[in-house]
PDB file of N, CA and C in Angstrom:
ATOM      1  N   UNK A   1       2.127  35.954-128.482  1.00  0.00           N
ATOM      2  CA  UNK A   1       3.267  36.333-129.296  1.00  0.00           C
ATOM      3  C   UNK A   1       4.538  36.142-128.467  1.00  0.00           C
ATOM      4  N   UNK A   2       5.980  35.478-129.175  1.00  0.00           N
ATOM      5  CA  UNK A   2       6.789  35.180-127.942  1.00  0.00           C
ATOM      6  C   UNK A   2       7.514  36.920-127.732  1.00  0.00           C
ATOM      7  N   UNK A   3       8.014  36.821-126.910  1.00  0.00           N
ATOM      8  CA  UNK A   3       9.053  37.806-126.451  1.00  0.00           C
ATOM      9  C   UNK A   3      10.569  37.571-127.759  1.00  0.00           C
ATOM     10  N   UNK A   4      10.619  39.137-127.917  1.00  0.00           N
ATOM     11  CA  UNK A   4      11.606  38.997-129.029  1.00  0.00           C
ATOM     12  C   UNK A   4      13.266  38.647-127.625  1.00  0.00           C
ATOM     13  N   UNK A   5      13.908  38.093-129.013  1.00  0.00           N
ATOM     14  CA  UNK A   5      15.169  37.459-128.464  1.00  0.00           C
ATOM     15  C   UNK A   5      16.013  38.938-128.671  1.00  0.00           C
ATOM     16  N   UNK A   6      16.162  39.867-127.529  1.00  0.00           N
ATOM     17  CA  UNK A   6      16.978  41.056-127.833  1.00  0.00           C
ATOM     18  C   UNK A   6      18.119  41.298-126.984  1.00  0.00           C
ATOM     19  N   UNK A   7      18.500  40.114-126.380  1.00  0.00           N
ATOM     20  CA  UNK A   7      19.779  39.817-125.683  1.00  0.00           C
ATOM     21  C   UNK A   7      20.982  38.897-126.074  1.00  0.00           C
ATOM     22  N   UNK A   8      22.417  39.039-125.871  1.00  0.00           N
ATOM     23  CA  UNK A   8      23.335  38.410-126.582  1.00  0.00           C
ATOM     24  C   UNK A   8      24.143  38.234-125.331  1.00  0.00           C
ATOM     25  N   UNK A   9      24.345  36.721-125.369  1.00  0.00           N
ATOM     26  CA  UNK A   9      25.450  36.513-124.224  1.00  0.00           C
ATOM     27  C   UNK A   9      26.424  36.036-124.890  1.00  0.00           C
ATOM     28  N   UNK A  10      27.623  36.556-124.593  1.00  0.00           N
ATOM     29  CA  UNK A  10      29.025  35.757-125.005  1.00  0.00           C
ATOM     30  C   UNK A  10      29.568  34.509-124.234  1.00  0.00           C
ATOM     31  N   UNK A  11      29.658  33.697-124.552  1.00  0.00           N
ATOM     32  CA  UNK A  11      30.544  32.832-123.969  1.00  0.00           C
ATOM     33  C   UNK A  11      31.778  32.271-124.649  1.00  0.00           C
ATOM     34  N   UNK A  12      32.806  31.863-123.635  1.00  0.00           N
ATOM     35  CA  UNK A  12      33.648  31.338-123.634  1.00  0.00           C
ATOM     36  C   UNK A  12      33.322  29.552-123.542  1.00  0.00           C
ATOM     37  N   UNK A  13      33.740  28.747-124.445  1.00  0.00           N
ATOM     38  CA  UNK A  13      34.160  27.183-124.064  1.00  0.00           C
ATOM     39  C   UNK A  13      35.226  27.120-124.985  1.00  0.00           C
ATOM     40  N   UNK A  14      35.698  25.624-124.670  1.00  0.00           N
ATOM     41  CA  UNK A  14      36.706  24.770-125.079  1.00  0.00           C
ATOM     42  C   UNK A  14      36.407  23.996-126.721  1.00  0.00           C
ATOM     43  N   UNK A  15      37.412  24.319-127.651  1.00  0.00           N
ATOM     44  CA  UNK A  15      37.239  23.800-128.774  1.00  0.00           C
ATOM     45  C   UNK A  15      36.177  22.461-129.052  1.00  0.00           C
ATOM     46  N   UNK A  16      36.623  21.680-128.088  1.00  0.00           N
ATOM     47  CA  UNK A  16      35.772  20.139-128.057  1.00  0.00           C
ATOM     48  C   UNK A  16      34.062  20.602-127.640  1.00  0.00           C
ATOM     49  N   UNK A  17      33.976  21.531-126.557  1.00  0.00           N
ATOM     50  CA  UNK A  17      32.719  21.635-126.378  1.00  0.00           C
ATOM     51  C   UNK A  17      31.891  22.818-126.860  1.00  0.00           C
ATOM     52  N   UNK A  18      32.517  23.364-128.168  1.00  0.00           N
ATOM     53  CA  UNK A  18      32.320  24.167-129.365  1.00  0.00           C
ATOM     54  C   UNK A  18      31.843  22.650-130.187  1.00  0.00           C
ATOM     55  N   UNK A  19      32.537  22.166-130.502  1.00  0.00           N
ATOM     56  CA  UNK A  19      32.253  21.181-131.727  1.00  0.00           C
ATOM     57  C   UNK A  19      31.073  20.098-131.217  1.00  0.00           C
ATOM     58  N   UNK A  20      31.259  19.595-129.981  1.00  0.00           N
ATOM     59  CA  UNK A  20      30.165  19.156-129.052  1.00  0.00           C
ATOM     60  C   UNK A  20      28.483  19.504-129.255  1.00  0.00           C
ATOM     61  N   UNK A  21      29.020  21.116-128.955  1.00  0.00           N
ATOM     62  CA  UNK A  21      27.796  21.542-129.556  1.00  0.00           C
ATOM     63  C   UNK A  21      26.989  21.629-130.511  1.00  0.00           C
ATOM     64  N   UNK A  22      27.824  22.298-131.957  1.00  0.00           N
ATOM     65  CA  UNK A  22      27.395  22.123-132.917  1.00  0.00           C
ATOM     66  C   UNK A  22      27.027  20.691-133.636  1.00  0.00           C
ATOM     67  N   UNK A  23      27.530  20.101-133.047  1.00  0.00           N
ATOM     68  CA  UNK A  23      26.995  18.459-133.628  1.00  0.00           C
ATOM     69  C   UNK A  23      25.413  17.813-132.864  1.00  0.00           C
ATOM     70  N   UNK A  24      25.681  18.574-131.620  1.00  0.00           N
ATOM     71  CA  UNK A  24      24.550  18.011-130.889  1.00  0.00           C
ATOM     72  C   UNK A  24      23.062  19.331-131.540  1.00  0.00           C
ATOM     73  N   UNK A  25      23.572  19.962-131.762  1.00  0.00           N
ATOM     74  CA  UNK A  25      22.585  21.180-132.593  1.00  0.00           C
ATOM     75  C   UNK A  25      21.951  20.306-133.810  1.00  0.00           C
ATOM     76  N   UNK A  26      23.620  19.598-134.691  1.00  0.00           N
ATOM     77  CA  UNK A  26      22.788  20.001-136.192  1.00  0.00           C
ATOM     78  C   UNK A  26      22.150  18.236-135.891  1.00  0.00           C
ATOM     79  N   UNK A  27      22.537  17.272-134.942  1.00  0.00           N
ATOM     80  CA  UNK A  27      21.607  15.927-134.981  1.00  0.00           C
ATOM     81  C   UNK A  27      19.999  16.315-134.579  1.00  0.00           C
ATOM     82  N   UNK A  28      19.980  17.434-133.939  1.00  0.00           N
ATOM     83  CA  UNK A  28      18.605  18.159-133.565  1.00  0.00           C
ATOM     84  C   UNK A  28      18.002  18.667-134.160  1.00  0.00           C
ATOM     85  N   UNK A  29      18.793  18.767-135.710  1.00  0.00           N
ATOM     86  CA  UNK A  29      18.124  19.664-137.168  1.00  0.00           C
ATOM     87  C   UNK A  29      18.107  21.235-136.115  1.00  0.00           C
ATOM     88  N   UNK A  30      19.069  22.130-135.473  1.00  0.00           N
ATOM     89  CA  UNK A  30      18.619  23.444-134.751  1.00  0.00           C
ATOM     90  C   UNK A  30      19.830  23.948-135.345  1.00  0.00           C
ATOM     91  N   UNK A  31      20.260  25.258-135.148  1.00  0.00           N
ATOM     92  CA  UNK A  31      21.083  26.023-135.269  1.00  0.00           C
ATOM     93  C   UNK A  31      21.495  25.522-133.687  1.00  0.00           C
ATOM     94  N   UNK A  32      23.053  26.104-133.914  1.00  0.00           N
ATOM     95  CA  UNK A  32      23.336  26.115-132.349  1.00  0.00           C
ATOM     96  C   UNK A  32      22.554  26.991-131.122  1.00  0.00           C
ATOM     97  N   UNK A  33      22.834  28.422-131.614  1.00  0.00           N
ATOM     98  CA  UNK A  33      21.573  29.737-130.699  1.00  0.00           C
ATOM     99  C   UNK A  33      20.321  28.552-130.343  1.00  0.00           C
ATOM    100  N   UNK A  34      19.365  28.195-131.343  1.00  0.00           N
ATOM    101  CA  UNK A  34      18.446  27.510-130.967  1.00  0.00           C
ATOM    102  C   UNK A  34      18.486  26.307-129.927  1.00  0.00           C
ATOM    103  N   UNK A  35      19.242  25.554-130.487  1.00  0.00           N
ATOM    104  CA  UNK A  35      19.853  24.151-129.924  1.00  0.00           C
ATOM    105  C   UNK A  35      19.665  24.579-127.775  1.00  0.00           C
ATOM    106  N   UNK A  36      20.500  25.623-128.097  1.00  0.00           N
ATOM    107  CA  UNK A  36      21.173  26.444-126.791  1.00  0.00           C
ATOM    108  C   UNK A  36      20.168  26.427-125.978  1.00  0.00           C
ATOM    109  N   UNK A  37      19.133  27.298-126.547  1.00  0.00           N
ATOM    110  CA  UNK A  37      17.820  28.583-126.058  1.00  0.00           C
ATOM    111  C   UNK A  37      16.642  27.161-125.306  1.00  0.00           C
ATOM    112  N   UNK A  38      16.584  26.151-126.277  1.00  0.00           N
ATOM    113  CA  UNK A  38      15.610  24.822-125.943  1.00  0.00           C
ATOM    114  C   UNK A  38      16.613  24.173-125.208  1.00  0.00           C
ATOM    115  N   UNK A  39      17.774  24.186-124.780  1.00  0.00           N
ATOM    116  CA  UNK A  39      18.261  23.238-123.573  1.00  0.00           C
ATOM    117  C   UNK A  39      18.499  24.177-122.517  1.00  0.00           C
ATOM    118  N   UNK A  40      18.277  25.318-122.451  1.00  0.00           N
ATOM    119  CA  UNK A  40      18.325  26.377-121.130  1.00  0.00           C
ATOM    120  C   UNK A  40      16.926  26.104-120.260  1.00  0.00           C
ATOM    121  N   UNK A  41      15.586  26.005-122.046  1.00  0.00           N
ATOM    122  CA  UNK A  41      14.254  26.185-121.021  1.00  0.00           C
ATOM    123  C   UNK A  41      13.945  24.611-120.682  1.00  0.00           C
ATOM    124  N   UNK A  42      14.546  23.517-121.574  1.00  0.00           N
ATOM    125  CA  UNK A  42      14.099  22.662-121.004  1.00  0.00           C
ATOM    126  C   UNK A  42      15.028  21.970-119.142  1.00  0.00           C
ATOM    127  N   UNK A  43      15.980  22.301-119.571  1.00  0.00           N
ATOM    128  CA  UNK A  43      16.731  22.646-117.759  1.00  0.00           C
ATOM    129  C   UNK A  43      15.941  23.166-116.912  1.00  0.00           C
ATOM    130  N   UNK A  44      15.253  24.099-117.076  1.00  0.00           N
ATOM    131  CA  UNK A  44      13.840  24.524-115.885  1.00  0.00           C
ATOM    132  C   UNK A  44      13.251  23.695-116.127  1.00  0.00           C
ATOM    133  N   UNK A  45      12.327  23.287-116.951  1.00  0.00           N
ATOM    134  CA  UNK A  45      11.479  22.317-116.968  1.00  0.00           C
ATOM    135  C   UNK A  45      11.563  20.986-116.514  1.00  0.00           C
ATOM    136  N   UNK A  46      13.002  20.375-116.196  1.00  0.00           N
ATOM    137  CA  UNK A  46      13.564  19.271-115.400  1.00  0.00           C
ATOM    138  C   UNK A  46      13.741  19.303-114.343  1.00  0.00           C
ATOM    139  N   UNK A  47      14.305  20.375-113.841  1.00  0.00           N
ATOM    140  CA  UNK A  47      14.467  21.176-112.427  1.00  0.00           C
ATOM    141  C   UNK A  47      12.994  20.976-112.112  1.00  0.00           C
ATOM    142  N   UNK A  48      12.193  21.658-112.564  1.00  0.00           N
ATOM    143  CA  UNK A  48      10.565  21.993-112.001  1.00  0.00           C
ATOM    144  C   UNK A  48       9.974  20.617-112.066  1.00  0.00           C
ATOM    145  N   UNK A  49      10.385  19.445-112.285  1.00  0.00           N
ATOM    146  CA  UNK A  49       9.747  18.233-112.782  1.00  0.00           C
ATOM    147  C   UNK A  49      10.373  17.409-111.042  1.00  0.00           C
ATOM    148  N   UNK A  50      11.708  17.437-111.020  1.00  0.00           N
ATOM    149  CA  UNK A  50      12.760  16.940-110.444  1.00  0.00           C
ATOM    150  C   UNK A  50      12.081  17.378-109.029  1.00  0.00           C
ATOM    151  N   UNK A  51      11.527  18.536-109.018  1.00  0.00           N
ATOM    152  CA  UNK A  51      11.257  19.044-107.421  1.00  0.00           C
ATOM    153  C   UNK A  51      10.259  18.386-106.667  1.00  0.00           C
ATOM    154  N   UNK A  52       9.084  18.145-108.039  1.00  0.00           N
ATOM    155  CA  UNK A  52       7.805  17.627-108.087  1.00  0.00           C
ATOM    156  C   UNK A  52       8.128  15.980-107.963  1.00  0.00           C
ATOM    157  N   UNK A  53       8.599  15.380-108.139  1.00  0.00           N
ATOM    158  CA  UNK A  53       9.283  13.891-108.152  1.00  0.00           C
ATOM    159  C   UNK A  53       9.699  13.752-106.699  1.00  0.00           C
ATOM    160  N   UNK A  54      10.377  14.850-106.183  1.00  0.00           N
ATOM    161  CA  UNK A  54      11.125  14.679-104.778  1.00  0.00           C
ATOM    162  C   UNK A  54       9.632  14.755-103.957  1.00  0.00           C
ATOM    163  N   UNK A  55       9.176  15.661-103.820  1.00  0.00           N
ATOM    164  CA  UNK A  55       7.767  16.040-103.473  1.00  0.00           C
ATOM    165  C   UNK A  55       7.189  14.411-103.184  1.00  0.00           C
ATOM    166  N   UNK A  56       6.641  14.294-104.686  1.00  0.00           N
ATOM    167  CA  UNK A  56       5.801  12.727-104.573  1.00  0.00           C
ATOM    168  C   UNK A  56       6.562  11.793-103.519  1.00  0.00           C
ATOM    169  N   UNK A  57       7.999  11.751-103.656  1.00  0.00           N
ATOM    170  CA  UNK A  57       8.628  10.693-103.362  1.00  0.00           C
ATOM    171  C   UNK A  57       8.623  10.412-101.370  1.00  0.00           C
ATOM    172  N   UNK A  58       8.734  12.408-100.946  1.00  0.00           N
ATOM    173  CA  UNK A  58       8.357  12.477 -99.833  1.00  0.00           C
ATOM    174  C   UNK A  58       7.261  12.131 -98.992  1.00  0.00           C
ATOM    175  N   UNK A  59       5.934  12.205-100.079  1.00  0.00           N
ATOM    176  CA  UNK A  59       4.284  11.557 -99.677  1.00  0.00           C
ATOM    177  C   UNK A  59       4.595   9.949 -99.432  1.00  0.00           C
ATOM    178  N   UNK A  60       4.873   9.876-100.691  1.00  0.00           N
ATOM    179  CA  UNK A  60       4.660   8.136-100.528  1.00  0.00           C
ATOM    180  C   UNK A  60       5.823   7.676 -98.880  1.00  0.00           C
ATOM    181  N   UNK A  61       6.759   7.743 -99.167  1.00  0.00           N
ATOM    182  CA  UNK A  61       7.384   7.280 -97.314  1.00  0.00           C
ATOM    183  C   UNK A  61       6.440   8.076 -96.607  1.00  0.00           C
ATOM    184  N   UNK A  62       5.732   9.051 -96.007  1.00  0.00           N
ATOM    185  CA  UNK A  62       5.127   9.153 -95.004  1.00  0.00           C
ATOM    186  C   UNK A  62       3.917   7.869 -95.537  1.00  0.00           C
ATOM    187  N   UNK A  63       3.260   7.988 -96.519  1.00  0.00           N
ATOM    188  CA  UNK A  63       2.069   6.972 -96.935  1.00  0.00           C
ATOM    189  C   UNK A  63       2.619   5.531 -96.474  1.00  0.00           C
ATOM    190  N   UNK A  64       3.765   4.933 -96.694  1.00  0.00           N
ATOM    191  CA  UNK A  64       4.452   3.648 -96.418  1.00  0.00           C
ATOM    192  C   UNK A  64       4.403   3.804 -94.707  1.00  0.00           C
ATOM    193  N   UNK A  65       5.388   4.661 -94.256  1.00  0.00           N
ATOM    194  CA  UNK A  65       5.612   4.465 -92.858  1.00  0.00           C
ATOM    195  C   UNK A  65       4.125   4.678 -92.198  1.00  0.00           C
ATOM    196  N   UNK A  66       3.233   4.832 -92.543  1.00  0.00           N
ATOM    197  CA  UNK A  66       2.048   5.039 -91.691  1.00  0.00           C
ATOM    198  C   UNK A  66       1.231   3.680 -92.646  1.00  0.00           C
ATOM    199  N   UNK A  67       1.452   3.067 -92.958  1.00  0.00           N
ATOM    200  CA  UNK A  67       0.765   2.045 -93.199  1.00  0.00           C
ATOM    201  C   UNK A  67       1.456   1.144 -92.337  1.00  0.00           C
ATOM    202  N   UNK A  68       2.949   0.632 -92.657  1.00  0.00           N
ATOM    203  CA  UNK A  68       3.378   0.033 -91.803  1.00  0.00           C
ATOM    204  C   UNK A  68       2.909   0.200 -90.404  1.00  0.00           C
ATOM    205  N   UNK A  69       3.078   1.011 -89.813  1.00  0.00           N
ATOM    206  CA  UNK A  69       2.104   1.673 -88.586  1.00  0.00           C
ATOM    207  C   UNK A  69       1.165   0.829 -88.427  1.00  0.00           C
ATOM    208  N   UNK A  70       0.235   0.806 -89.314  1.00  0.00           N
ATOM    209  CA  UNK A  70      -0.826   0.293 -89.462  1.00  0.00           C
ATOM    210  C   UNK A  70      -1.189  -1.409 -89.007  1.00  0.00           C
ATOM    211  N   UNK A  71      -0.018  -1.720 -90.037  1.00  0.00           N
ATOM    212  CA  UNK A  71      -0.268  -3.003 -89.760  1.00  0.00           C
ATOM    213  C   UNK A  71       0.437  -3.660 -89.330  1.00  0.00           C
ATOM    214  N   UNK A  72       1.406  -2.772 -88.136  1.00  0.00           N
ATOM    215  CA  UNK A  72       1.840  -3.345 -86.712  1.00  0.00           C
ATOM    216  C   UNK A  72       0.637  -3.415 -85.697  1.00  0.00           C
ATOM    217  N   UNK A  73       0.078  -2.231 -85.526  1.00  0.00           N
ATOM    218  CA  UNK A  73      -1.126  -2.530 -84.854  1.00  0.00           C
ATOM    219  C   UNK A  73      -2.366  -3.374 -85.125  1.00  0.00           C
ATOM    220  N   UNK A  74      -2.262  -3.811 -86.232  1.00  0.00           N
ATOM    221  CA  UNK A  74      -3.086  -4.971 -86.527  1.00  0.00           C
ATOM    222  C   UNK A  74      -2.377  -6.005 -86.331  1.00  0.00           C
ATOM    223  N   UNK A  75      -1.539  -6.159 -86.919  1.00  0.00           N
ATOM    224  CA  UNK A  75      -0.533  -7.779 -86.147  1.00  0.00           C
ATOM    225  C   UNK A  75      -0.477  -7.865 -84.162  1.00  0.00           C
ATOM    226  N   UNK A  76      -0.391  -7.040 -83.776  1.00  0.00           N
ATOM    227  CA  UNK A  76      -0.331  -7.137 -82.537  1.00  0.00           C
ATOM    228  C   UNK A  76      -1.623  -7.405 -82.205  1.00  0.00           C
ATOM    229  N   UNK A  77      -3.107  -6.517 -82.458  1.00  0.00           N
ATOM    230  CA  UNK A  77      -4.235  -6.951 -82.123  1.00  0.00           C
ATOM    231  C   UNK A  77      -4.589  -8.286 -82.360  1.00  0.00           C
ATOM    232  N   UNK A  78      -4.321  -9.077 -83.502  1.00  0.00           N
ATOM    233  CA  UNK A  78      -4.509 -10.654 -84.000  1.00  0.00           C
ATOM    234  C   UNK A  78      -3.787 -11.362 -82.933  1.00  0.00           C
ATOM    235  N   UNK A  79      -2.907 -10.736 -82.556  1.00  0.00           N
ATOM    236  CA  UNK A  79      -1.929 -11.447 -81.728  1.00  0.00           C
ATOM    237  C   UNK A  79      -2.325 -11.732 -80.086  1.00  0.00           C
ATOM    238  N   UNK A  80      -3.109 -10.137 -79.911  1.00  0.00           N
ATOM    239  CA  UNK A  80      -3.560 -10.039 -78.936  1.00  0.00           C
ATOM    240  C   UNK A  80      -4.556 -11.200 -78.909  1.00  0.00           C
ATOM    241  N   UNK A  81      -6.239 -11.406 -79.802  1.00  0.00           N
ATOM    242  CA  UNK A  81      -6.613 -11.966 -79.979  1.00  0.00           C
ATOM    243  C   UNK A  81      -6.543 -13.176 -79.805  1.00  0.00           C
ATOM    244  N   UNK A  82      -5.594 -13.894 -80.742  1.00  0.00           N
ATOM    245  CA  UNK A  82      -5.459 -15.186 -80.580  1.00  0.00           C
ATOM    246  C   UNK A  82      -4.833 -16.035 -79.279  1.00  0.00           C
ATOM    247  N   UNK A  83      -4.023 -15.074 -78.446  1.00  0.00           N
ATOM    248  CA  UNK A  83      -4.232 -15.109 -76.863  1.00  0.00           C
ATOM    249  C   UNK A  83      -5.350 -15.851 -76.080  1.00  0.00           C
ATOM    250  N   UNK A  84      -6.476 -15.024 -76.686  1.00  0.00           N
ATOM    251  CA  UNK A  84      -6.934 -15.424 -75.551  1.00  0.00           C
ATOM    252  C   UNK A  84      -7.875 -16.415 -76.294  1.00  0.00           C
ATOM    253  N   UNK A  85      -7.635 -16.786 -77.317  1.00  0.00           N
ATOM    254  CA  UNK A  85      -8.170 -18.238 -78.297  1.00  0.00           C
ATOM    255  C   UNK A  85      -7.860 -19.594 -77.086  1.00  0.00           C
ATOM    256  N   UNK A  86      -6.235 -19.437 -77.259  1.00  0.00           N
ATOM    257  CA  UNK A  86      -5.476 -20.556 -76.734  1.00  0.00           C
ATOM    258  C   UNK A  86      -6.058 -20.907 -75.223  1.00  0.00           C
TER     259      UNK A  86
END
């Protein structure tokens, strides 16, 4: 069952981003309150997405720089190798 909505915040904006709103509400088929309430929770949900993205993004460069790693020491061993071909 959700949690009843038993809080009221007032805000203050600017005529344009009064009308802003309500247009971006009613292309959403929402009331504005609604419109509001689903772009507050989906803002966490981007945030919490955004962190998880940085996260991945941090694995993969250690995954890259340790491959590279990798196959410096294999280029040098071939290298070594073919040394003593010649």
């Amino acid at each position: 069952m959700p949690e009843p909505l038993s809080e009221v915040i007032r805000l203050r904006v600017t005529y344009r981003q009064k009308a802003d709103l309500e247009h971006a509400a009613a292309v959403a088929g929402l009331s504005p309150s609604d419109y509001m309430r689903r772009r507050l929770i989906a803002g966490d949900t981007i945030a919490d997405e955004l962190a998880l993205i940085r996260q991945s993004i941090v694995r993969l460069e250690t995954i890259v720089a340790n491959q590279q790693q990798q196959n410096q020491e294999i280029l040098q061993q071939l290298g070594n190798s073919l040394s003593f071909v010649r």
